[in-house]
C-alpha atoms as a PDB file:
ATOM      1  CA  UNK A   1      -8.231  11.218  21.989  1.00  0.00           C
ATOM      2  CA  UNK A   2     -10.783   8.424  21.686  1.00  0.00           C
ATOM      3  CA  UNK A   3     -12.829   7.954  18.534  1.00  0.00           C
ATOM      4  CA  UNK A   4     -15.774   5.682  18.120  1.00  0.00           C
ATOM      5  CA  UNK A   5     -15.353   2.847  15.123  1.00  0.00           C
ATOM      6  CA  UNK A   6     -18.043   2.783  13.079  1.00  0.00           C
ATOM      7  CA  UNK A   7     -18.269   1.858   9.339  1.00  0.00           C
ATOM      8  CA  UNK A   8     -20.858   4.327   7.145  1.00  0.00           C
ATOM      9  CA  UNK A   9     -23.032   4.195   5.018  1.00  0.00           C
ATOM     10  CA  UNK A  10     -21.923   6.744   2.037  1.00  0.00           C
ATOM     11  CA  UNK A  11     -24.451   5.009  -0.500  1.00  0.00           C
ATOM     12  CA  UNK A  12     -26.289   8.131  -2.843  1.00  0.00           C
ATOM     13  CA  UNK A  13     -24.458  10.647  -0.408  1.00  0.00           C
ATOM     14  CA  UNK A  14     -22.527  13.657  -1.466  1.00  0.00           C
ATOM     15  CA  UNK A  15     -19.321  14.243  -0.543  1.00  0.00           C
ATOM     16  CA  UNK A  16     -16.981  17.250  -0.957  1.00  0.00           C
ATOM     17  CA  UNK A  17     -13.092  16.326  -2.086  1.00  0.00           C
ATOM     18  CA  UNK A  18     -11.011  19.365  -1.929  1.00  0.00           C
ATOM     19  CA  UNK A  19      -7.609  18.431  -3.647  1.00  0.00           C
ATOM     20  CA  UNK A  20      -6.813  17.238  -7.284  1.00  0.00           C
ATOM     21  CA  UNK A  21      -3.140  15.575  -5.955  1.00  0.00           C
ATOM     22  CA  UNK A  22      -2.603  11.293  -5.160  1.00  0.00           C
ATOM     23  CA  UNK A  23      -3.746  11.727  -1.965  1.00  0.00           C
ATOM     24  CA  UNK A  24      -7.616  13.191  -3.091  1.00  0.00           C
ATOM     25  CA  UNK A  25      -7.399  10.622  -5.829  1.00  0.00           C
ATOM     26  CA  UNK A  26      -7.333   7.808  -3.310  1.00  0.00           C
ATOM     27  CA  UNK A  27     -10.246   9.300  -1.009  1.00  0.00           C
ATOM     28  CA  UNK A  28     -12.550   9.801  -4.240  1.00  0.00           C
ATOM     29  CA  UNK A  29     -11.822   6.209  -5.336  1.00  0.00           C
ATOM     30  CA  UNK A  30     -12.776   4.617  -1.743  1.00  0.00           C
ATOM     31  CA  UNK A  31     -15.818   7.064  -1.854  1.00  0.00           C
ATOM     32  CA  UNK A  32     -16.558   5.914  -5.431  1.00  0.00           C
ATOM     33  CA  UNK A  33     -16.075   2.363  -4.822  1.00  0.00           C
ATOM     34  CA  UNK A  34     -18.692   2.764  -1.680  1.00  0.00           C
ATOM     35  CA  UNK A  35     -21.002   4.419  -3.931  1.00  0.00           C
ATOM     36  CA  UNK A  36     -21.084   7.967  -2.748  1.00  0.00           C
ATOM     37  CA  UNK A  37     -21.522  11.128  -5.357  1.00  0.00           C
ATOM     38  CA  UNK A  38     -18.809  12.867  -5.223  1.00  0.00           C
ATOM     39  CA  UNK A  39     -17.705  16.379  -6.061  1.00  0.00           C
ATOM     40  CA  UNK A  40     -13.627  17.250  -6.502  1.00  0.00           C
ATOM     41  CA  UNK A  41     -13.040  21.459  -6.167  1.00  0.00           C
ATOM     42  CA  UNK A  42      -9.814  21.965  -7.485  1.00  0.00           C
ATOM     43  CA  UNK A  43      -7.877  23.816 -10.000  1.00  0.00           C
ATOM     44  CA  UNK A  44      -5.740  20.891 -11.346  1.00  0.00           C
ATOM     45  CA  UNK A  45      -6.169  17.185 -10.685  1.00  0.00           C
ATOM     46  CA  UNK A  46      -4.193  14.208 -11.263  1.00  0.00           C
ATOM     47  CA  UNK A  47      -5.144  11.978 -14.432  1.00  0.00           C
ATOM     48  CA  UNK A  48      -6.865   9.408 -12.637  1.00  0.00           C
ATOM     49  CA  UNK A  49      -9.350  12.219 -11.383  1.00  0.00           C
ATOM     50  CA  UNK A  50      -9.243  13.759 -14.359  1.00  0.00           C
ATOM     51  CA  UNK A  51     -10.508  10.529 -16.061  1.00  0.00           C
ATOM     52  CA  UNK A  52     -13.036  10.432 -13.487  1.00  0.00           C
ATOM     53  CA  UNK A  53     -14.859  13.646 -14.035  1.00  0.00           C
ATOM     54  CA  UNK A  54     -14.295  12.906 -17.913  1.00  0.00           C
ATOM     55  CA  UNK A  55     -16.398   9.543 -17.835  1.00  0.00           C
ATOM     56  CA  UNK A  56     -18.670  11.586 -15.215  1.00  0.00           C
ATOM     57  CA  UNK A  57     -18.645   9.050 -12.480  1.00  0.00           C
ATOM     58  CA  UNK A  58     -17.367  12.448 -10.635  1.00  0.00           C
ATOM     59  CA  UNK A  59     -18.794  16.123 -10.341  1.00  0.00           C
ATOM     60  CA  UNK A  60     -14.956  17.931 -11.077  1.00  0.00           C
ATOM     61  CA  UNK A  61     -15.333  22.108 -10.306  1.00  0.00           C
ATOM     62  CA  UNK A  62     -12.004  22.706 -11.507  1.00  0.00           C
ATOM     63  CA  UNK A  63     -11.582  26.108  -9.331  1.00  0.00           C
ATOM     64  CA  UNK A  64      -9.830  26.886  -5.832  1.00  0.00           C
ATOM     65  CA  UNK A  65     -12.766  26.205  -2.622  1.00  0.00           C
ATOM     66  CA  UNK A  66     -14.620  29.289  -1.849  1.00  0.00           C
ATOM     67  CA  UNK A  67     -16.230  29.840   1.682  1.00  0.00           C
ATOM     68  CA  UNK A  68     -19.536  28.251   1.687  1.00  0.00           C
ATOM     69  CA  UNK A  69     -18.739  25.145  -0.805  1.00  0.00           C
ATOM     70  CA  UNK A  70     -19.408  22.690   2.122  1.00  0.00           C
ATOM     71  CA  UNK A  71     -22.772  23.048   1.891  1.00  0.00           C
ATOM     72  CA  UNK A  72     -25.330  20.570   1.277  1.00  0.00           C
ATOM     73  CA  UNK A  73     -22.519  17.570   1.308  1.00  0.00           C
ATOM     74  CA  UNK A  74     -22.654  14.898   4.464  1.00  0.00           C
ATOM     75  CA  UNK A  75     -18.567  14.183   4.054  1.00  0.00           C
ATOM     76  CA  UNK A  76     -15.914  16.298   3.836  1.00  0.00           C
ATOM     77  CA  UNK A  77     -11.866  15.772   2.996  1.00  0.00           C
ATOM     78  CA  UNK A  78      -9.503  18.179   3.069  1.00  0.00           C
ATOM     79  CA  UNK A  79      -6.583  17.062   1.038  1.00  0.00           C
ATOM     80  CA  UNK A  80      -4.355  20.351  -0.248  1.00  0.00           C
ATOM     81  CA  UNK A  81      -0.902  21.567   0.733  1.00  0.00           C
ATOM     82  CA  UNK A  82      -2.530  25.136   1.945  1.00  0.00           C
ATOM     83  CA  UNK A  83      -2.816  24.526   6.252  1.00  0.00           C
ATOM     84  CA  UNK A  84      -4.970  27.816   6.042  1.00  0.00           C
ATOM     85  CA  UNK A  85      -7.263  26.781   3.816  1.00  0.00           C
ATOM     86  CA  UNK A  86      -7.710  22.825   5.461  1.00  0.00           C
ATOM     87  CA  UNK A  87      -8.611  25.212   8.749  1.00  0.00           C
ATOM     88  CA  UNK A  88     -11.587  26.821   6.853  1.00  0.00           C
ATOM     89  CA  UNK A  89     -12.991  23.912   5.648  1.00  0.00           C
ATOM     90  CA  UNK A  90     -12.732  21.917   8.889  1.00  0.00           C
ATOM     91  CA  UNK A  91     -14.517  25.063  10.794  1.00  0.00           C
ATOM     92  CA  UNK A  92     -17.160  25.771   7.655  1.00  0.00           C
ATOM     93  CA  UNK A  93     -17.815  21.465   7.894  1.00  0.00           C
ATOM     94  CA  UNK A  94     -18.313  21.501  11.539  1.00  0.00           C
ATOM     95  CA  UNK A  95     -20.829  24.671  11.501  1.00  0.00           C
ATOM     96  CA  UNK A  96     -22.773  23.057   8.614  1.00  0.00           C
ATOM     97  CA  UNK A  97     -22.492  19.750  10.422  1.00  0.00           C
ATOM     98  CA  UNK A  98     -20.636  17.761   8.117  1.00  0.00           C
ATOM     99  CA  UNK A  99     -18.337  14.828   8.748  1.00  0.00           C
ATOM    100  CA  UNK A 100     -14.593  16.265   8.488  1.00  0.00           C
ATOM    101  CA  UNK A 101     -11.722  14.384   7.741  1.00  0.00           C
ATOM    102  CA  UNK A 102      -8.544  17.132   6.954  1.00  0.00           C
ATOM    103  CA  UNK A 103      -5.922  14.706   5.622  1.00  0.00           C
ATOM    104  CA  UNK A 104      -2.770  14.237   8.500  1.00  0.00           C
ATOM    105  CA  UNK A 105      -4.283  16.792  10.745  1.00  0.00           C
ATOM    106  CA  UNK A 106      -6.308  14.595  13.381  1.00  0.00           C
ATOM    107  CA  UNK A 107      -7.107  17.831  15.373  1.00  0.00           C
ATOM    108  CA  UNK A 108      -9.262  19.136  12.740  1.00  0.00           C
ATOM    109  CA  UNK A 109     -10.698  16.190  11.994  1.00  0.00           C
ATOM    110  CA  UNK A 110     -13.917  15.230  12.954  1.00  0.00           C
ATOM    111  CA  UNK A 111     -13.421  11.604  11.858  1.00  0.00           C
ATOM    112  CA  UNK A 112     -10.061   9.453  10.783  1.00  0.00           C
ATOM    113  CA  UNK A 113      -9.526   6.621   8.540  1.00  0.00           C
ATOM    114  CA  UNK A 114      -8.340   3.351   9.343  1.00  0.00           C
ATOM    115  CA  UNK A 115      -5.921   1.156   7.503  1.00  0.00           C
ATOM    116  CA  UNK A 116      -8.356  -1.064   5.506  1.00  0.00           C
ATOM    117  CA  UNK A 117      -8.312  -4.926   4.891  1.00  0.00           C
ATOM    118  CA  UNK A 118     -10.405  -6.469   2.549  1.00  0.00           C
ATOM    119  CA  UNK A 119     -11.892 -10.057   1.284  1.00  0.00           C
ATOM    120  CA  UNK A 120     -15.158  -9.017  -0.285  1.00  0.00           C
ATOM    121  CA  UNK A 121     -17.146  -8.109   2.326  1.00  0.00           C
ATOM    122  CA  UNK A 122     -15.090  -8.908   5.020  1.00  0.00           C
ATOM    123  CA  UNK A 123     -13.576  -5.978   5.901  1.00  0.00           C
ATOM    124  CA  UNK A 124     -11.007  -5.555   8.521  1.00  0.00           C
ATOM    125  CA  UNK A 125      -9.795  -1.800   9.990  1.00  0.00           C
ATOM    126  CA  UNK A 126      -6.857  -0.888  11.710  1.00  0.00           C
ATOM    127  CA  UNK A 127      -6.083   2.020  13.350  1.00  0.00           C
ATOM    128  CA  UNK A 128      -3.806   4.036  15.570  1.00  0.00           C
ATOM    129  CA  UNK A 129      -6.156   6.831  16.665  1.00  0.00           C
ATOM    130  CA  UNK A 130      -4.108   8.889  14.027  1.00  0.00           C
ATOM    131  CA  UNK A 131      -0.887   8.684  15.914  1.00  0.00           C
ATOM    132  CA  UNK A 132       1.107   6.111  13.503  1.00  0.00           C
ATOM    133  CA  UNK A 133      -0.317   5.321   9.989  1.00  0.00           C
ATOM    134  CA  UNK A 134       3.152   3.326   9.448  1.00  0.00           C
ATOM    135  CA  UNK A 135       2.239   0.598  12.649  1.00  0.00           C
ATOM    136  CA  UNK A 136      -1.335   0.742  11.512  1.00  0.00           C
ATOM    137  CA  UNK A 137      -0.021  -0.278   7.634  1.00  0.00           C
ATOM    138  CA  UNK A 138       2.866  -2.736   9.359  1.00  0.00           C
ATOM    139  CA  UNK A 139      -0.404  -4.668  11.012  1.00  0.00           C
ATOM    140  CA  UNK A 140      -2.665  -4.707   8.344  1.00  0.00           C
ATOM    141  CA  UNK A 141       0.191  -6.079   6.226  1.00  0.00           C
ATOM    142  CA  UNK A 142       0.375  -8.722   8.526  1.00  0.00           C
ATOM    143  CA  UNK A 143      -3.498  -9.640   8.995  1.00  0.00           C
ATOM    144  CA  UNK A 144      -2.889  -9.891   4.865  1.00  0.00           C
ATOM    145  CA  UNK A 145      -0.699 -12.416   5.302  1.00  0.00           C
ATOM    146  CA  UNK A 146      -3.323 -14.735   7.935  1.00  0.00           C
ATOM    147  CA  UNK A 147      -6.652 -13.600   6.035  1.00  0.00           C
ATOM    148  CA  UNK A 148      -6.580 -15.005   2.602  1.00  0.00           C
ATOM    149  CA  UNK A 149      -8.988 -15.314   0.051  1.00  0.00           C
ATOM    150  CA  UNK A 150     -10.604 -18.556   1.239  1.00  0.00           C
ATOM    151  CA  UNK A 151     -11.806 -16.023   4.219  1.00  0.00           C
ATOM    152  CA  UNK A 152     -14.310 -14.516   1.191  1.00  0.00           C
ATOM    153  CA  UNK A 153     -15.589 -17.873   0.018  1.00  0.00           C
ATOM    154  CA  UNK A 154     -16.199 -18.201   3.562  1.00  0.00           C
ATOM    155  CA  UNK A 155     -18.325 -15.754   4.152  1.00  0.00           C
ATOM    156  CA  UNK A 156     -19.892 -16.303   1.364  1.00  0.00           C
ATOM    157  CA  UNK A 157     -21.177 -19.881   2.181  1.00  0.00           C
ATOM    158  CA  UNK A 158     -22.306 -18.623   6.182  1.00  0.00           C
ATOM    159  CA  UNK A 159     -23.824 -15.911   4.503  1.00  0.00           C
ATOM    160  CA  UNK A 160     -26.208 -18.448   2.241  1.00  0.00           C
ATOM    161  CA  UNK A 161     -26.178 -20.418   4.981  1.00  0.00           C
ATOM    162  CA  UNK A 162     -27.548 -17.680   7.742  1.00  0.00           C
ATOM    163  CA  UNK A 163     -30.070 -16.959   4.972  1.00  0.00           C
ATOM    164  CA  UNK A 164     -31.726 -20.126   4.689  1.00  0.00           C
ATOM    165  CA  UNK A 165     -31.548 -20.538   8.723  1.00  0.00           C
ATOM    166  CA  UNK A 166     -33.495 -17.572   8.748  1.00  0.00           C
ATOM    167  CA  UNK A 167     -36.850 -19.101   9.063  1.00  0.00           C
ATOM    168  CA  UNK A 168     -35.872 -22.953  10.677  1.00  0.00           C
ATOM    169  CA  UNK A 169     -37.419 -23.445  13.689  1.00  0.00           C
ATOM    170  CA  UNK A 170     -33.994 -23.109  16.051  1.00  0.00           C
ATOM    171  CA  UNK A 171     -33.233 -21.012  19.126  1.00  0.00           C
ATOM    172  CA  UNK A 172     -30.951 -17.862  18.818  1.00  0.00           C
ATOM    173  CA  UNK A 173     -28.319 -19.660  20.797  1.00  0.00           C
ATOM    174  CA  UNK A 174     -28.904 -22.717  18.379  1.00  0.00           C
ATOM    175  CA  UNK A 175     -28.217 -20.725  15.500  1.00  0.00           C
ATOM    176  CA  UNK A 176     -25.071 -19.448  17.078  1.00  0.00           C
ATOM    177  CA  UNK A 177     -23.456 -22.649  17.806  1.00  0.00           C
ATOM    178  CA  UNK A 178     -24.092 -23.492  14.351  1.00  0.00           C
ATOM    179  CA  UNK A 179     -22.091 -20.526  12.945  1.00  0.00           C
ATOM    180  CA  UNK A 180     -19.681 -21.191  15.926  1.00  0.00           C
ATOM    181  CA  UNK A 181     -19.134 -24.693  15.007  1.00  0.00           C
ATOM    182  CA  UNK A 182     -18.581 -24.091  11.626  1.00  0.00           C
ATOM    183  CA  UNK A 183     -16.047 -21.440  11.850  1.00  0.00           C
ATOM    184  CA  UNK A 184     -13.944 -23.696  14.256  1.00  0.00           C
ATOM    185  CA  UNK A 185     -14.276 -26.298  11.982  1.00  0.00           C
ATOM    186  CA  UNK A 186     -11.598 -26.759   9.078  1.00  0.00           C
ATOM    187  CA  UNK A 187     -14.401 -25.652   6.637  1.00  0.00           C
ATOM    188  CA  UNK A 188     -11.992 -22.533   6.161  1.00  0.00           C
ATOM    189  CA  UNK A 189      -8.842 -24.415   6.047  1.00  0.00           C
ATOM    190  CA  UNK A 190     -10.776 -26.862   3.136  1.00  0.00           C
ATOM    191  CA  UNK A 191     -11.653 -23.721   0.829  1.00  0.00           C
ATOM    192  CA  UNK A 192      -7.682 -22.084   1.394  1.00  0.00           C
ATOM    193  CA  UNK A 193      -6.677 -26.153   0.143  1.00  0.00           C
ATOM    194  CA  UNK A 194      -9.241 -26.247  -2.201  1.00  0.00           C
ATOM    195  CA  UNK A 195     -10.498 -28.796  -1.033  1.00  0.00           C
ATOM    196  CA  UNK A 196     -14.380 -28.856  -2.065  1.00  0.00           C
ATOM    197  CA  UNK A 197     -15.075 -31.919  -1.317  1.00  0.00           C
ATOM    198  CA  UNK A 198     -13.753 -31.573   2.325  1.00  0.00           C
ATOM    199  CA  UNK A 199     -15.555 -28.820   2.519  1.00  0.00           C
ATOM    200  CA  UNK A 200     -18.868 -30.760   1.374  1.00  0.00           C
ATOM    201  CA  UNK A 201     -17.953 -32.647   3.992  1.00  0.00           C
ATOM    202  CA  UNK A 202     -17.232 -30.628   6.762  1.00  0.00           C
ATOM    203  CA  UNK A 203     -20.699 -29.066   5.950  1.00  0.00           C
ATOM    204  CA  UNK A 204     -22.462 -32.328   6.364  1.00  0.00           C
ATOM    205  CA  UNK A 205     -21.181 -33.391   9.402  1.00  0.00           C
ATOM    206  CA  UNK A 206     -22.175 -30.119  11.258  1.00  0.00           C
ATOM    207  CA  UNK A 207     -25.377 -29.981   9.297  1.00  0.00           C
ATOM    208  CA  UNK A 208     -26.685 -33.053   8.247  1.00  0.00           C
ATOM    209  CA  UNK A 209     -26.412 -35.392   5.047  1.00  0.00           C
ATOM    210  CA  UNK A 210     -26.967 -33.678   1.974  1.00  0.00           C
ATOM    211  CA  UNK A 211     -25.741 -30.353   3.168  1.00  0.00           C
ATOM    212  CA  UNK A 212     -23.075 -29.218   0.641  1.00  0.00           C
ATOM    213  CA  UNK A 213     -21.495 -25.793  -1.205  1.00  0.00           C
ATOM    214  CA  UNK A 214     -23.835 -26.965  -4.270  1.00  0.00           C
ATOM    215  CA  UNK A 215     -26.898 -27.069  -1.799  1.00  0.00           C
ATOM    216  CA  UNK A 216     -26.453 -24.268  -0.567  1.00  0.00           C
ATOM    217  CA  UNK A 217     -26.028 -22.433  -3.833  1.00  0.00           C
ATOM    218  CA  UNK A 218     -28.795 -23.776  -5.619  1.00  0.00           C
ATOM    219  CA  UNK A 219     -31.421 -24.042  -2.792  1.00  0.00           C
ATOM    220  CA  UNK A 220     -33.748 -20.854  -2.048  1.00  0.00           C
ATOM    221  CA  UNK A 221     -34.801 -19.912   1.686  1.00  0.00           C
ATOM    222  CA  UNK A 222     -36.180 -22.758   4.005  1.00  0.00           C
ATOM    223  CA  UNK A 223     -39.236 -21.811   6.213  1.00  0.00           C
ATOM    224  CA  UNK A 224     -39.697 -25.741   6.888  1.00  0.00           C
ATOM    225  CA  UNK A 225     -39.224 -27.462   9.861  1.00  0.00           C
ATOM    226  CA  UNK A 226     -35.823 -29.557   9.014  1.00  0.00           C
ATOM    227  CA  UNK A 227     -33.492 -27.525   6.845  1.00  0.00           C
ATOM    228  CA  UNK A 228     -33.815 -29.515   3.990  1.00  0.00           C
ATOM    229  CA  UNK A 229     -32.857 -27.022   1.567  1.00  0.00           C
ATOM    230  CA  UNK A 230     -29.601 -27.359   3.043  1.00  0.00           C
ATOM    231  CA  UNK A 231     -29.653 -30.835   3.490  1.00  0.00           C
ATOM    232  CA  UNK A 232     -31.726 -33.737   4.840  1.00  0.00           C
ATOM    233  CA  UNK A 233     -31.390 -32.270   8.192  1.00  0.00           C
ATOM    234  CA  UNK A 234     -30.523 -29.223   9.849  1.00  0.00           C
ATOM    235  CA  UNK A 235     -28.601 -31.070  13.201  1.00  0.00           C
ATOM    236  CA  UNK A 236     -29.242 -29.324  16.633  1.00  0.00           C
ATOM    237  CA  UNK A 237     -26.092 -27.824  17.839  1.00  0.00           C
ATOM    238  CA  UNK A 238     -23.883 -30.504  19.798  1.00  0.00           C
ATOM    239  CA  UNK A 239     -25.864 -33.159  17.852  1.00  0.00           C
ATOM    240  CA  UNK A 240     -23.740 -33.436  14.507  1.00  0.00           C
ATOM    241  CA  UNK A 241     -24.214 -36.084  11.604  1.00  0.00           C
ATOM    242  CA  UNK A 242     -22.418 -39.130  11.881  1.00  0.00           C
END
């Protein structure tokens, strides 16, 4: 089976958790921590949920599901111990056209999820197709070990930085050598060390004197015609400072 990756949007969405055990606990806080509204049907739930629909960050219904109580929500996980049931909600999801995900049971599922990296908003996913979670943890575990937090900081400064390029008078492909440039640099080895002032450095040299981490933090979009908001001079690609 081949699935499509694809990362969604859950923002203001409901979505249906049915299970109260570890397992739902974990899918409502990945939902919650994506901003979705979520619902929990279940008769018992484990304290963390329980806190949950206490503080009412969730919408608990603390009941078995009943046919019909996928309605209305655009994500659906099946996460009980009853093999009957998870085969009623993944056929009652499909017909209402919800996204179905019936926890170990890729055949009902209309959607699977991957082991999950993260360094703020870089997000890396690993997955298997459903066939081993354990190799899809094993790698993950070991793209921990390579990514580290300086990979955040990272993208934090290319994100400023993309912003102010926004507007500078530079090609597409200009813009991408840029980026390109930078990443191959040892801009990302300088934040891991932290090394600011290599960093500053590295900065200037592939975009002109002045450019820095302060610059870029303090300066608001350019629209000009030489970067100066990130430095004296926004160098054409191939054509760094001296």
């Amino acid at each position: 089976m081949t699935y499509y990756p694809i990362f969604l949007r859950v923002e203001g969405r409901w979505c249906l958790v049915v299970g109260g055990g570890d397992v739902a606990e974990r899918k409502v806080a990945s939902l919650c921590d994506a901003g979705a509204r979520v619902t929990v049907i279940s008769p018992r739930v484990v304290p963390a949920l329980a806190r949950r629909a206490e503080a009412r960050s969730i919408d608990h219904r603390p009941r078995r599901y009943r046919s019909g109580d996928v309605a209305g929500f655009f994500l659906v996980y099946a996460a009980t111990n009853d093999e009957a049931l998870h085969a009623q909600i993944a056929r009652e999801a499909e017909d209402a056209g919800a996204l179905v995900n019936v926890v170990d049971r890729p055949h009902l599922c209309r959607f699977i999820v991957p082991s999950v990296m993260s360094r703020g908003d870089l997000v890396v996913a690993v997955s298997t197709g459903g066939k081993s979670p354990a190799l899809a943890r094993h790698v993950r575990q070991r793209i921990e070990e390579t990514v580290g937090p300086e990979y955040e900081r990272a993208l934090a400064v290319l994100a400023r930085l993309r912003e102010r390029l926004r507007d500078a008078p530079l090609s597409a492909e200009e813009r991408r050598q840029i980026f390109i440039g930078l990443v191959e640099s040892e801009l990302i080895a300088c934040l891991r060390e932290g090394d600011d002032a290599g960093a500053d450095r590295v900065l200037a040299r592939h975009l002109g004197d002045g450019a820095s981490l302060t610059s870029l933090d303090r300066c608001p979009r350019s629209s000009s015609a030489k970067g100066e908001d990130v430095g004296d001079v926004v160098e054409r690609p191939g054509v760094t400072a001296e």
